[in-house]
PDB file of N, CA and C in Angstrom:
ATOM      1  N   UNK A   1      -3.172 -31.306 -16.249  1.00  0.00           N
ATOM      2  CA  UNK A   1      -2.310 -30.245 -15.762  1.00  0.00           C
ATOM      3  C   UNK A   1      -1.050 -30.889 -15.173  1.00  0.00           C
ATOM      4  N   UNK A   2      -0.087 -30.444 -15.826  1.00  0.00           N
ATOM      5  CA  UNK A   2       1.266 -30.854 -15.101  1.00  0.00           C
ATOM      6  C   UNK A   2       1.922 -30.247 -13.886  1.00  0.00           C
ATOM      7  N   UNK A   3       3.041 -30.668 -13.416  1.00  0.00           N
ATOM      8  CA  UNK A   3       3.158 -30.127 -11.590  1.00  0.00           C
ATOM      9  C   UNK A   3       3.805 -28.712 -12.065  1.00  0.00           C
ATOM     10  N   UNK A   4       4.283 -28.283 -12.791  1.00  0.00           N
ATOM     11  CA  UNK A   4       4.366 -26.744 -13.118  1.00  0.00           C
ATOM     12  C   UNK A   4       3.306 -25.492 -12.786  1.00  0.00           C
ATOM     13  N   UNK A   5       2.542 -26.398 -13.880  1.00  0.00           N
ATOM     14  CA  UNK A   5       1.179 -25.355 -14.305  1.00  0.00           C
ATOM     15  C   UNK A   5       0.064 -25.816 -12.899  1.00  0.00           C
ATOM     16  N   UNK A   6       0.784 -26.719 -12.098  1.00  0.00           N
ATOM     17  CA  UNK A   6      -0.243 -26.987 -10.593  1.00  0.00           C
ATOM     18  C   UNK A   6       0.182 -25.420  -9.578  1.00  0.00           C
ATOM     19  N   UNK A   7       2.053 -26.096  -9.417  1.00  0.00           N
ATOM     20  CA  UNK A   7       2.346 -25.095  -8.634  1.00  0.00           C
ATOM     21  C   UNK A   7       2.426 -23.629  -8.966  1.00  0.00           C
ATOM     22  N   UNK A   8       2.183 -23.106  -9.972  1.00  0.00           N
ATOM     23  CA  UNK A   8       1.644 -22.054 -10.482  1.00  0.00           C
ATOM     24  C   UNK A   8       0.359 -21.735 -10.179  1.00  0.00           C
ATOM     25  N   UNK A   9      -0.307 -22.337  -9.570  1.00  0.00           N
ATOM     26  CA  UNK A   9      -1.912 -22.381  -9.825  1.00  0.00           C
ATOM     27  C   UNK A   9      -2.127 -22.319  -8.043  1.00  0.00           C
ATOM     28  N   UNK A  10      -1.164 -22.807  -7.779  1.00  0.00           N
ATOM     29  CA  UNK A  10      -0.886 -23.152  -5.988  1.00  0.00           C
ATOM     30  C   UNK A  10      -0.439 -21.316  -5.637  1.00  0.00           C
ATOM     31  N   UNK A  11       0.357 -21.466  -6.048  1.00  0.00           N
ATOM     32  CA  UNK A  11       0.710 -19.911  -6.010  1.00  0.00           C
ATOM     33  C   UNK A  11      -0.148 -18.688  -6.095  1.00  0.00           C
ATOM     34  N   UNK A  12      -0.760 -18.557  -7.299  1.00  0.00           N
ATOM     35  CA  UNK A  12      -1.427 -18.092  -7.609  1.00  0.00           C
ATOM     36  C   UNK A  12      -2.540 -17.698  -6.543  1.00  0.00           C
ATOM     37  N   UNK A  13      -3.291 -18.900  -6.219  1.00  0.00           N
ATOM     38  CA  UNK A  13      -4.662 -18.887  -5.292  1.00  0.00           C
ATOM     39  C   UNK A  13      -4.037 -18.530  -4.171  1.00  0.00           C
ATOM     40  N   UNK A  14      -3.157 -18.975  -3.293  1.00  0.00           N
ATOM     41  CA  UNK A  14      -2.193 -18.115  -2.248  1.00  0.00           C
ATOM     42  C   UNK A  14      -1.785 -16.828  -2.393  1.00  0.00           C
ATOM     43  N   UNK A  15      -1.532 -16.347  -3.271  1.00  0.00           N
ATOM     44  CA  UNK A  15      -1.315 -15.103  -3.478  1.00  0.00           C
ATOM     45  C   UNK A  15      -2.478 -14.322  -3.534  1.00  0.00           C
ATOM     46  N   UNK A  16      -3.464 -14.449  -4.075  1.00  0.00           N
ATOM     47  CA  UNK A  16      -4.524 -14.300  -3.865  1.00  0.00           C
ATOM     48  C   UNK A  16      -5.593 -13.888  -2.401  1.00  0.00           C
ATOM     49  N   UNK A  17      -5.905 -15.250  -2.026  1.00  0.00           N
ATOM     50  CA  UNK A  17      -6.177 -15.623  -0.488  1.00  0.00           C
ATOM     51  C   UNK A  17      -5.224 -15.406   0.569  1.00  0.00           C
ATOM     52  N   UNK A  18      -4.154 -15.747   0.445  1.00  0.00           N
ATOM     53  CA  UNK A  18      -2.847 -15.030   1.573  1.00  0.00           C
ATOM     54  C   UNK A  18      -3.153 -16.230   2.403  1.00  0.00           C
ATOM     55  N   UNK A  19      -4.052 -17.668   2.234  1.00  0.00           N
ATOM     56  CA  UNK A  19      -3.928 -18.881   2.706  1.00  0.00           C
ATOM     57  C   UNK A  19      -4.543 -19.723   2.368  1.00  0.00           C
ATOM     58  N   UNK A  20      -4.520 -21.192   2.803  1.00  0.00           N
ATOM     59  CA  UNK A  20      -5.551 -21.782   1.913  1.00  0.00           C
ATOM     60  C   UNK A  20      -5.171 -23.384   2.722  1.00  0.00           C
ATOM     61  N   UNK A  21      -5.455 -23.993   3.196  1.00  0.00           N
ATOM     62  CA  UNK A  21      -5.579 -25.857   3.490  1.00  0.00           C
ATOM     63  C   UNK A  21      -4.983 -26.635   2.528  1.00  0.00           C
ATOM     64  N   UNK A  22      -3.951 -27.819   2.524  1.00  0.00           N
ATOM     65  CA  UNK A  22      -4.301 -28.472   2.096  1.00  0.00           C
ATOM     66  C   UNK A  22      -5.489 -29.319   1.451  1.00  0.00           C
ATOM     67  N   UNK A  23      -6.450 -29.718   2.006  1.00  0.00           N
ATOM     68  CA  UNK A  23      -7.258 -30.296   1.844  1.00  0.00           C
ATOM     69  C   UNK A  23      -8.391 -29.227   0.519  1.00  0.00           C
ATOM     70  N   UNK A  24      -8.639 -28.683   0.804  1.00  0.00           N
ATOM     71  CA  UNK A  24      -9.088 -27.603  -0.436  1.00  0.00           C
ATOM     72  C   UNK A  24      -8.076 -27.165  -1.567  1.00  0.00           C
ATOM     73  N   UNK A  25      -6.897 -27.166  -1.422  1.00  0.00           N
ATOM     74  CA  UNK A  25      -6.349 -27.063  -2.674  1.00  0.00           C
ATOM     75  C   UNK A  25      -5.934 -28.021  -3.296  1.00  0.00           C
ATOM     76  N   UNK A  26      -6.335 -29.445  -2.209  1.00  0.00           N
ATOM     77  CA  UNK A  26      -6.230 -30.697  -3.229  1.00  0.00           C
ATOM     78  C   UNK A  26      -7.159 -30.797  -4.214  1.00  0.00           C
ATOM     79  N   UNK A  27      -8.368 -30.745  -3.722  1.00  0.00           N
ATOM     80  CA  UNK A  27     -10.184 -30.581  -4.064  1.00  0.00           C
ATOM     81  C   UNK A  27     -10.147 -29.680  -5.103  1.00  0.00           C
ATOM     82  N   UNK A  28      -9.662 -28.548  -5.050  1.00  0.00           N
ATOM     83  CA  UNK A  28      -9.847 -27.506  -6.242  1.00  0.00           C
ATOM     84  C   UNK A  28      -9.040 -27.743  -7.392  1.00  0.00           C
ATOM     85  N   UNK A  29      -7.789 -28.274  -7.109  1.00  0.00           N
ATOM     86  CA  UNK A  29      -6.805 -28.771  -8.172  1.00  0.00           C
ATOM     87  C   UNK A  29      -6.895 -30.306  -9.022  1.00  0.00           C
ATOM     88  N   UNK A  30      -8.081 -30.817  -8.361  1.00  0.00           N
ATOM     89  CA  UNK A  30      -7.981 -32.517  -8.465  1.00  0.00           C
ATOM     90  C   UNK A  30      -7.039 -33.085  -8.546  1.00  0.00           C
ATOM     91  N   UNK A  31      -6.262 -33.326  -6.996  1.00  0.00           N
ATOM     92  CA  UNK A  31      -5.511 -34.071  -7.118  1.00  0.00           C
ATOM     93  C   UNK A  31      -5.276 -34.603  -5.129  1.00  0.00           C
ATOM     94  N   UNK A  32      -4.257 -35.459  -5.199  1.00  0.00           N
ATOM     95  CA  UNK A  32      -4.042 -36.209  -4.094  1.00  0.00           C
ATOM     96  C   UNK A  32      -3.498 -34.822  -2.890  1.00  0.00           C
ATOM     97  N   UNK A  33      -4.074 -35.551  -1.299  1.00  0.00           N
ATOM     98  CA  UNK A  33      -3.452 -34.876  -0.381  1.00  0.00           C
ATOM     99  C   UNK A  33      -2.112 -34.660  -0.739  1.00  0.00           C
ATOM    100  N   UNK A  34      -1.505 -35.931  -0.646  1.00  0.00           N
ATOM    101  CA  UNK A  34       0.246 -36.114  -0.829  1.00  0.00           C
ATOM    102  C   UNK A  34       0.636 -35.413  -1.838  1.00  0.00           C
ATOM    103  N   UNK A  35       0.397 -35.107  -3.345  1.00  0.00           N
ATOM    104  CA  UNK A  35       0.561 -34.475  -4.726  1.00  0.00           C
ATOM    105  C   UNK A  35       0.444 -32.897  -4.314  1.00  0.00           C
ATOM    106  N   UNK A  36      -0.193 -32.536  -3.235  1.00  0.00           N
ATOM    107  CA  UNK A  36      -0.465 -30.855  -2.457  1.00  0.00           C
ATOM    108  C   UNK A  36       0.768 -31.005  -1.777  1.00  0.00           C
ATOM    109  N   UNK A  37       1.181 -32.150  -0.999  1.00  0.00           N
ATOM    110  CA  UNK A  37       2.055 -31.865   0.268  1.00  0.00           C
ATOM    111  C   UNK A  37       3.483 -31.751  -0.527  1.00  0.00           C
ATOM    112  N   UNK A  38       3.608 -32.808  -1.788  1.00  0.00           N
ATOM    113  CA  UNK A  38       4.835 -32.968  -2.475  1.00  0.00           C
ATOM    114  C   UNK A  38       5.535 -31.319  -3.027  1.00  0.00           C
ATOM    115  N   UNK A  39       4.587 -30.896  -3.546  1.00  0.00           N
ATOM    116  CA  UNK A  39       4.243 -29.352  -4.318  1.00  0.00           C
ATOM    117  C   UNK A  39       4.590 -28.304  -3.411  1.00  0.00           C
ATOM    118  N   UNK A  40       3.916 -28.471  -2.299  1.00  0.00           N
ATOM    119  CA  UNK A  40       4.182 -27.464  -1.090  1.00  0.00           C
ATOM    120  C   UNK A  40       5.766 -27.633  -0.851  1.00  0.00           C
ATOM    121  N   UNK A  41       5.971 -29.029  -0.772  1.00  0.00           N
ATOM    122  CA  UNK A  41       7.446 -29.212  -0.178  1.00  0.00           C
ATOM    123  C   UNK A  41       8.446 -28.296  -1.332  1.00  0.00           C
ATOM    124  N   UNK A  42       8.135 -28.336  -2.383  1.00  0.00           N
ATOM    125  CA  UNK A  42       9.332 -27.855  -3.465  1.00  0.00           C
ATOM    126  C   UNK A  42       9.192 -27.040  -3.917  1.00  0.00           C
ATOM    127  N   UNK A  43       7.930 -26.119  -3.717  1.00  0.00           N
ATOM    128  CA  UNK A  43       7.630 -24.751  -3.566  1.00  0.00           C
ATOM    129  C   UNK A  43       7.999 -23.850  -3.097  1.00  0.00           C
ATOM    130  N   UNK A  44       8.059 -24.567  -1.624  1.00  0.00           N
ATOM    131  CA  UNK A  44       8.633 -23.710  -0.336  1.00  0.00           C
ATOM    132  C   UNK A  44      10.265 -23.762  -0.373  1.00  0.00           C
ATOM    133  N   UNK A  45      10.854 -23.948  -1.204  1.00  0.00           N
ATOM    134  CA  UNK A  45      12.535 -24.173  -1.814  1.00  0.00           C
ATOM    135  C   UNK A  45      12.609 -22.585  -2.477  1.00  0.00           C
ATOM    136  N   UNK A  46      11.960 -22.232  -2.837  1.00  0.00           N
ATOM    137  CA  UNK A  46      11.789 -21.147  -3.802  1.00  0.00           C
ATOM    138  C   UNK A  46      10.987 -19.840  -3.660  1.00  0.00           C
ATOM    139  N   UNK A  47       9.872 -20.258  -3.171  1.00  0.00           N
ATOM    140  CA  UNK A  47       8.902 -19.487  -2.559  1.00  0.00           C
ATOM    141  C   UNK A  47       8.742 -19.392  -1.580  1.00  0.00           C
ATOM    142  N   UNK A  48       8.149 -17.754  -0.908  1.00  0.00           N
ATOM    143  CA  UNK A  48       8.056 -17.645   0.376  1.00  0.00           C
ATOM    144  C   UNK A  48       6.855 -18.015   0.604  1.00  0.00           C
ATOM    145  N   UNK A  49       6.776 -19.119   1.190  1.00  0.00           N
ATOM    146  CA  UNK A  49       5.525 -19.605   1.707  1.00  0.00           C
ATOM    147  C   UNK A  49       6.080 -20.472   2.986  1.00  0.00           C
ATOM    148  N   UNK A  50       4.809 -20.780   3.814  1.00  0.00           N
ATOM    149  CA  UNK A  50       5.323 -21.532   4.693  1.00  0.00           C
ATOM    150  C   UNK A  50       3.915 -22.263   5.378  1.00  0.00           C
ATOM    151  N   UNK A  51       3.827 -23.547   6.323  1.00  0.00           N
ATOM    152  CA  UNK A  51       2.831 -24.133   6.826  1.00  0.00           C
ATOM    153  C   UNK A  51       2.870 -24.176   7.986  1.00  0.00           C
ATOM    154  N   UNK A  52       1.647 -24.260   8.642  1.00  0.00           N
ATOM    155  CA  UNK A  52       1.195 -23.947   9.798  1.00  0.00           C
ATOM    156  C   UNK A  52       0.344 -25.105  10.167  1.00  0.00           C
ATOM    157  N   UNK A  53       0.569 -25.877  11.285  1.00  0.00           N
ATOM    158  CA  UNK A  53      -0.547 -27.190  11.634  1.00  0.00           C
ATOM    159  C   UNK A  53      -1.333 -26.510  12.369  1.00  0.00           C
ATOM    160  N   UNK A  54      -2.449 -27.281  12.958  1.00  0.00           N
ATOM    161  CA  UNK A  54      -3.470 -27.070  13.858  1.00  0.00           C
ATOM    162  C   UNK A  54      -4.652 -27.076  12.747  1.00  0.00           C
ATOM    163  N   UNK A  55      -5.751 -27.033  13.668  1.00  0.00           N
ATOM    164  CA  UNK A  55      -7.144 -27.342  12.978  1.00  0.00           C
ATOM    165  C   UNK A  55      -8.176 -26.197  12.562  1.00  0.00           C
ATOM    166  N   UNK A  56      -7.459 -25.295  13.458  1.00  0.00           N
ATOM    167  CA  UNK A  56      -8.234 -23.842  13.285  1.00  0.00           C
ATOM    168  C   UNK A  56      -6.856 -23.168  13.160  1.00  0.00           C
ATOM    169  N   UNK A  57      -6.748 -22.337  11.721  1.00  0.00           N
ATOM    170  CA  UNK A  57      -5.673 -21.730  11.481  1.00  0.00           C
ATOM    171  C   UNK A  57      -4.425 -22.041  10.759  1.00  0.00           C
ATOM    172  N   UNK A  58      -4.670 -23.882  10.434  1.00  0.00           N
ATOM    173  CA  UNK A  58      -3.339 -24.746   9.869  1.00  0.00           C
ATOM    174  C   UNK A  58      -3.858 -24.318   8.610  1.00  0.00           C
ATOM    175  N   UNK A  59      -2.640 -24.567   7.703  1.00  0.00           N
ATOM    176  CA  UNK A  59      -2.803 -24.437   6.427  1.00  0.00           C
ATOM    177  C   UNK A  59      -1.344 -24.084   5.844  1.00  0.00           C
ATOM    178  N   UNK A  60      -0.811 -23.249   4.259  1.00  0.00           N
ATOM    179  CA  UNK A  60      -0.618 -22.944   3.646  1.00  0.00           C
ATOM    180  C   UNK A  60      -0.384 -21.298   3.871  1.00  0.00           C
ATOM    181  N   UNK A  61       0.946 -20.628   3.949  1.00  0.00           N
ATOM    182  CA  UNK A  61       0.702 -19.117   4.308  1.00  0.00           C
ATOM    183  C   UNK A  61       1.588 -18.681   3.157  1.00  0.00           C
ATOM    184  N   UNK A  62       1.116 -17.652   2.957  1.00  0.00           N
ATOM    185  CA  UNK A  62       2.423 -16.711   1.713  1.00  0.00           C
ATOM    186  C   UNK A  62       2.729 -15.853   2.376  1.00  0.00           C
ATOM    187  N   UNK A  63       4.017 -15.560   2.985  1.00  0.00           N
ATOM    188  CA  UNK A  63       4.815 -14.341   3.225  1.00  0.00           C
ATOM    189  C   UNK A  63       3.860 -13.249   2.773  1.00  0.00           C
ATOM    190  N   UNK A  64       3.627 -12.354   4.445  1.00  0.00           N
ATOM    191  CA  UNK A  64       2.796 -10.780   4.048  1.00  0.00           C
ATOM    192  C   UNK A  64       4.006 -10.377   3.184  1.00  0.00           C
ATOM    193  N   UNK A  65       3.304  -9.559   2.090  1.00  0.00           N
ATOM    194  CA  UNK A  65       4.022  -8.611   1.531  1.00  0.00           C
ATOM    195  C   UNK A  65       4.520  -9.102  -0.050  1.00  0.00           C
ATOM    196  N   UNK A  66       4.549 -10.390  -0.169  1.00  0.00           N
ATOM    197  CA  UNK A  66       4.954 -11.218  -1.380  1.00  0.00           C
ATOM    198  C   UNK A  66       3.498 -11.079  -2.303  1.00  0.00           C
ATOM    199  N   UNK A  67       3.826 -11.097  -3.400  1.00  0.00           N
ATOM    200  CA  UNK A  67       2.924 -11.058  -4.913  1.00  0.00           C
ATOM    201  C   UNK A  67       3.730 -11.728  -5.976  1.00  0.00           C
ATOM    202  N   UNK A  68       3.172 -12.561  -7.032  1.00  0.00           N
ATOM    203  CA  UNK A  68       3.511 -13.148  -7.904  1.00  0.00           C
ATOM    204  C   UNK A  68       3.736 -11.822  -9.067  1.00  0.00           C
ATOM    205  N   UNK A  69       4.637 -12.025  -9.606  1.00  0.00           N
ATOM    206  CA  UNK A  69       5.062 -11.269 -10.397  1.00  0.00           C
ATOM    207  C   UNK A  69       5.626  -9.832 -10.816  1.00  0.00           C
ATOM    208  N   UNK A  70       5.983  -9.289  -9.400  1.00  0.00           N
ATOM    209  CA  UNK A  70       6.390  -8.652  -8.687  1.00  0.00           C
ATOM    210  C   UNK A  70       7.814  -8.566  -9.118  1.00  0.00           C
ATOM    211  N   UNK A  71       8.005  -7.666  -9.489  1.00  0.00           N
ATOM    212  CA  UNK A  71       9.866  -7.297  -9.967  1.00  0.00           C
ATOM    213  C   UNK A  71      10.420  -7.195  -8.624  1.00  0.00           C
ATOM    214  N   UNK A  72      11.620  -8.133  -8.375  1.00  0.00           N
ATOM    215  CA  UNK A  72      12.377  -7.897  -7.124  1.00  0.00           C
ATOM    216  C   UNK A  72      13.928  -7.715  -7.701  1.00  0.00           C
ATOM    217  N   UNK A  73      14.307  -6.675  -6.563  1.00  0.00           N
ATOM    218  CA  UNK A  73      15.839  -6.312  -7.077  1.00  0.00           C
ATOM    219  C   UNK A  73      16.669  -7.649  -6.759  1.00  0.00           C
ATOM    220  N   UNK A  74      17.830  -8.133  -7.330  1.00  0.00           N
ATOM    221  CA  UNK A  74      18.476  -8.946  -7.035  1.00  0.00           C
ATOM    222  C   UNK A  74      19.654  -8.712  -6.076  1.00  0.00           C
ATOM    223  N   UNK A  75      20.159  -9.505  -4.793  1.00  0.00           N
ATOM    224  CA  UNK A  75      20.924  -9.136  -4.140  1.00  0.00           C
ATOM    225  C   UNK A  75      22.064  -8.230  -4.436  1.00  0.00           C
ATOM    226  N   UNK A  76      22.292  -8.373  -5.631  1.00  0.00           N
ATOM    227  CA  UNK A  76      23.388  -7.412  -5.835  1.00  0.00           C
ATOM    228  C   UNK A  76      22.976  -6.121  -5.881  1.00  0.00           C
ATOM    229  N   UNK A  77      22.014  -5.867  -6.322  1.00  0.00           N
ATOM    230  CA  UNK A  77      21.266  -4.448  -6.873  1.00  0.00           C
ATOM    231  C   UNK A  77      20.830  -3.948  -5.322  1.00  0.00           C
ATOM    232  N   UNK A  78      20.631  -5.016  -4.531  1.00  0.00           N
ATOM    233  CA  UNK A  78      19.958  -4.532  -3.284  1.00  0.00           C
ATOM    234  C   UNK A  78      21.412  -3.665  -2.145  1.00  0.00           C
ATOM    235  N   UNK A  79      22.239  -4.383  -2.612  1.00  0.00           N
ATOM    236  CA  UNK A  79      23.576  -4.207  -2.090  1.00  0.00           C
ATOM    237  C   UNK A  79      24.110  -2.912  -2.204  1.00  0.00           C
ATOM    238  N   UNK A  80      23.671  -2.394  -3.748  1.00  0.00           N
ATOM    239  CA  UNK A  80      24.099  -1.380  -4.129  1.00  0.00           C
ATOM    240  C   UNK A  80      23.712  -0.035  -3.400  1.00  0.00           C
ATOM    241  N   UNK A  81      22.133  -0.113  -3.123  1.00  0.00           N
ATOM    242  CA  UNK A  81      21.486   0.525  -2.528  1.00  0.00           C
ATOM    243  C   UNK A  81      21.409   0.893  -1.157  1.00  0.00           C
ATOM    244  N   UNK A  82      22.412  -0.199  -0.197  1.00  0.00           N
ATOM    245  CA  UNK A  82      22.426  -0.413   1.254  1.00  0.00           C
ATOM    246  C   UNK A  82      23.605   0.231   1.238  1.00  0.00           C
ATOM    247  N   UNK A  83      24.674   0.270   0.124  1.00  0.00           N
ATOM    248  CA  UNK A  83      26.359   0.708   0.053  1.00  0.00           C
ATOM    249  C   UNK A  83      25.917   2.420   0.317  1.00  0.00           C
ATOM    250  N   UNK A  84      25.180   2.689  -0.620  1.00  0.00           N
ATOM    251  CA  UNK A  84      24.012   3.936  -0.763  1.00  0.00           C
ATOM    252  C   UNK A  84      23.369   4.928   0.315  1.00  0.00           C
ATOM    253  N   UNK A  85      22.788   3.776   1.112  1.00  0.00           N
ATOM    254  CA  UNK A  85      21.695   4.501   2.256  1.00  0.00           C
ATOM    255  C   UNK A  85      23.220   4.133   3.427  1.00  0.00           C
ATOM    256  N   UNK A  86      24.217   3.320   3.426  1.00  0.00           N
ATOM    257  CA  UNK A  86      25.187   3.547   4.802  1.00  0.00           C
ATOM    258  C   UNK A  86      26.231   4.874   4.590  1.00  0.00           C
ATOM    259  N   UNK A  87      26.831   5.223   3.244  1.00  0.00           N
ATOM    260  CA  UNK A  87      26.918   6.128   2.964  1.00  0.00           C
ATOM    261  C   UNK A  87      26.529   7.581   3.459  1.00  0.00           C
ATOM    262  N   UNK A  88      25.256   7.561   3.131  1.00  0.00           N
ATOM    263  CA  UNK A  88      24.123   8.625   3.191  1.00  0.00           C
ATOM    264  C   UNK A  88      24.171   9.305   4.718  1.00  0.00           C
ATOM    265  N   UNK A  89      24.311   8.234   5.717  1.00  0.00           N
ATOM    266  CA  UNK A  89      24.352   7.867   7.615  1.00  0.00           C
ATOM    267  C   UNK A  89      25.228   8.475   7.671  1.00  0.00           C
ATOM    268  N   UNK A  90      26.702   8.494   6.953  1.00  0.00           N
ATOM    269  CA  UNK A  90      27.848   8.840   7.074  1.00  0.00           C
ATOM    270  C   UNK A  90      28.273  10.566   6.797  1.00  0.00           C
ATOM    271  N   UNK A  91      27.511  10.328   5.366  1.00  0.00           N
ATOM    272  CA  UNK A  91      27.837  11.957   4.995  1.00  0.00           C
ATOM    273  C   UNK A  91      26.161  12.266   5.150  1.00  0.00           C
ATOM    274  N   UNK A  92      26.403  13.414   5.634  1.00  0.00           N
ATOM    275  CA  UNK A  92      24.739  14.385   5.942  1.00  0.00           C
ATOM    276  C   UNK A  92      24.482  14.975   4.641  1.00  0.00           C
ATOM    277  N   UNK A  93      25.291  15.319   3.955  1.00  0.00           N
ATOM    278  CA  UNK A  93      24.877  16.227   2.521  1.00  0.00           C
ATOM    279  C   UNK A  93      25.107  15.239   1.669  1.00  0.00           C
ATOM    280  N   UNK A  94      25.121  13.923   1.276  1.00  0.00           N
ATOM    281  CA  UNK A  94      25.118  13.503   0.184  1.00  0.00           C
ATOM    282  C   UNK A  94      23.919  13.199  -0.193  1.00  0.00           C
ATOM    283  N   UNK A  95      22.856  12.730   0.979  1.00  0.00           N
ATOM    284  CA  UNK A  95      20.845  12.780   0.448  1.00  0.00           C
ATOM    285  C   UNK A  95      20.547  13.586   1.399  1.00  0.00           C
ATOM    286  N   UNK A  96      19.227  14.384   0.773  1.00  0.00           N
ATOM    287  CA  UNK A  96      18.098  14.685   1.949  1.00  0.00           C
ATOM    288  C   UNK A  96      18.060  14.253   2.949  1.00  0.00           C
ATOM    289  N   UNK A  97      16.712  14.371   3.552  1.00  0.00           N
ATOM    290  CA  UNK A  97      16.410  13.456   4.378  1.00  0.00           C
ATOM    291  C   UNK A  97      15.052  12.776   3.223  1.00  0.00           C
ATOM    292  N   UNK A  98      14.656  13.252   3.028  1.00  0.00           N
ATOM    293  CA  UNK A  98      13.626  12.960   2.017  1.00  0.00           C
ATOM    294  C   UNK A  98      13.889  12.330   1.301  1.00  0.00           C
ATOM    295  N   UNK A  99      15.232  12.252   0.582  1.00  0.00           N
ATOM    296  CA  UNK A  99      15.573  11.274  -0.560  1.00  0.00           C
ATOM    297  C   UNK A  99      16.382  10.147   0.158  1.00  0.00           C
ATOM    298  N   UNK A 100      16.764  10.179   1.428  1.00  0.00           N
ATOM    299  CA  UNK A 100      16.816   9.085   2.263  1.00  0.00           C
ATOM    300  C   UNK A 100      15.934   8.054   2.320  1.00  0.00           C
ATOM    301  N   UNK A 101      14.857   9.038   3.050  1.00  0.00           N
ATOM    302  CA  UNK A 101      13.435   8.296   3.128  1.00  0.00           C
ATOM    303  C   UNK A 101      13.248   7.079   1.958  1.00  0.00           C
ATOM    304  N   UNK A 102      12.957   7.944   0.603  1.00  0.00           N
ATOM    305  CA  UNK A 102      12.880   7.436  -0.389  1.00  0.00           C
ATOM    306  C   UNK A 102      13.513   6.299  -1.169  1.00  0.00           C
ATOM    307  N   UNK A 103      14.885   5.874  -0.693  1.00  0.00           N
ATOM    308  CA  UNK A 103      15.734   4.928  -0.691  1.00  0.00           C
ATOM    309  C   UNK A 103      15.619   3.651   0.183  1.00  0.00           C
ATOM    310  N   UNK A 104      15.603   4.277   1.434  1.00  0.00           N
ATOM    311  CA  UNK A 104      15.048   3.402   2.262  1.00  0.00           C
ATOM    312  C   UNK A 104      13.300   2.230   2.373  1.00  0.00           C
ATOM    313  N   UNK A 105      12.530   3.318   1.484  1.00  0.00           N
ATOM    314  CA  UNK A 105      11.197   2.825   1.229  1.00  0.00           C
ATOM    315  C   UNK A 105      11.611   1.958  -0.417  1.00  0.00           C
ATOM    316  N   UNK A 106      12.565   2.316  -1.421  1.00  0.00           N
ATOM    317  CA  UNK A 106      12.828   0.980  -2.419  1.00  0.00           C
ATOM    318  C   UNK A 106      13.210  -0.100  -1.790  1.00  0.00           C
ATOM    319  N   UNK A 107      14.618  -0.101  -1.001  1.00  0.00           N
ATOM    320  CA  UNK A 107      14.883  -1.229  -0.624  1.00  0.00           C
ATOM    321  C   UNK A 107      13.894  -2.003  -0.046  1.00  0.00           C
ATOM    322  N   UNK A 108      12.965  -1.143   0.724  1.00  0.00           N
ATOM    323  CA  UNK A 108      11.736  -2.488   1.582  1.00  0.00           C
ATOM    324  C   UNK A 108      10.880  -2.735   0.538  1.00  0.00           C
ATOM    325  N   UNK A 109      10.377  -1.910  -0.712  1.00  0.00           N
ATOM    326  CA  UNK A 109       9.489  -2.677  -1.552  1.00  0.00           C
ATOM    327  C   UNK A 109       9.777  -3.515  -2.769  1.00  0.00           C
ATOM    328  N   UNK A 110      11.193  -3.614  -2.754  1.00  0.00           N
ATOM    329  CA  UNK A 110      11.805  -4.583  -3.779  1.00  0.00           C
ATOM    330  C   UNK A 110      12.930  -5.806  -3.179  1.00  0.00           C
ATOM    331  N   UNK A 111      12.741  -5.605  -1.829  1.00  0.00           N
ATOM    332  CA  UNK A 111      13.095  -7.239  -1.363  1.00  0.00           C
ATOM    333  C   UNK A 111      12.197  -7.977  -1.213  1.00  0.00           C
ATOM    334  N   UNK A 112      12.426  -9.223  -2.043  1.00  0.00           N
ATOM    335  CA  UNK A 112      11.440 -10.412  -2.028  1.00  0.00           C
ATOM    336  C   UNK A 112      11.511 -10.769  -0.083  1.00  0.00           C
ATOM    337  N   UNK A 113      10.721 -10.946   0.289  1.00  0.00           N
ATOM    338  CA  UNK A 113       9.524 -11.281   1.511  1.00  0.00           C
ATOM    339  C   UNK A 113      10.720 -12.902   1.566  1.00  0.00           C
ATOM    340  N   UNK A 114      10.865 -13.209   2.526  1.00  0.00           N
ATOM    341  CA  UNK A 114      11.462 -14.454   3.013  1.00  0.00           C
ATOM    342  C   UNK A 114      10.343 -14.756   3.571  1.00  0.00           C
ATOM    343  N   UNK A 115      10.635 -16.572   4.007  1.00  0.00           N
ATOM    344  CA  UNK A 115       9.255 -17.366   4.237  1.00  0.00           C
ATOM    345  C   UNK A 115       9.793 -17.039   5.977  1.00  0.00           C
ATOM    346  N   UNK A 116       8.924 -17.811   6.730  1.00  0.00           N
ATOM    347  CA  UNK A 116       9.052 -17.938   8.268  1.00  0.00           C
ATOM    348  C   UNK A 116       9.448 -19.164   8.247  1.00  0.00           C
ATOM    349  N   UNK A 117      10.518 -19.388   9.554  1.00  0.00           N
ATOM    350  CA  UNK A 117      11.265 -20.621   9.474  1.00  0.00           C
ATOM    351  C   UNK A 117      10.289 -21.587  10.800  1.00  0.00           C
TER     352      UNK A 117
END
């Protein structure tokens, strides 16, 4: 397995579990602590994930709310929609309130989840 089809596989089981150790996803992947830590490092460039030390509770976290394969709007598209809902604040008759609502609930389920810093 190459480091693609690893960190795919890293992902995956995180997405999944919503966490996971180093040390077990070295074990499950056969491969080195460091080859987990390298992966994590260039993962977390891209993906919302993030790590946590300590002995009870350290590990590997995926951003609540993130799923692999998950259609996310792209900033611009998200932009469009915020131009949209400030609008909306502005004029009372251009949405509902309901179709407010409804705007407001896309934008939160099609922004990709940022990691914790």
């Amino acid at each position: 397995m190459g480091a693609t089809e690893r960190r795919y596989e890293i992902m995956k089981i995180l997405c999944r579990r919503r966490y996971e150790n180093m040390r077990n996803l070295a074990s499950e992947l056969g491969v080195s602590m460091r080859t987990i830590q390298r992966d994590i490092e260039v993962l977390s460039l891209t993906e919302p994930i993030y790590t946590q030390t300590g002995k009870h509770g350290g590990g590997v976290y995926v951003v609540s709310g993130y799923y692999m394969n998950r259609m996310y709007m792209t900033d611009t598209e998200l932009d469009v929609l915020k131009k949209l809902y400030i609008a909306a604040d502005e004029n009372a008759e251009l949405l509902t309130f309901d179709e407010k609502n409804r705007l407001e609930l896309l934008i939160s389920q099609y922004t990709k989840p940022k990691a914790k810093l």
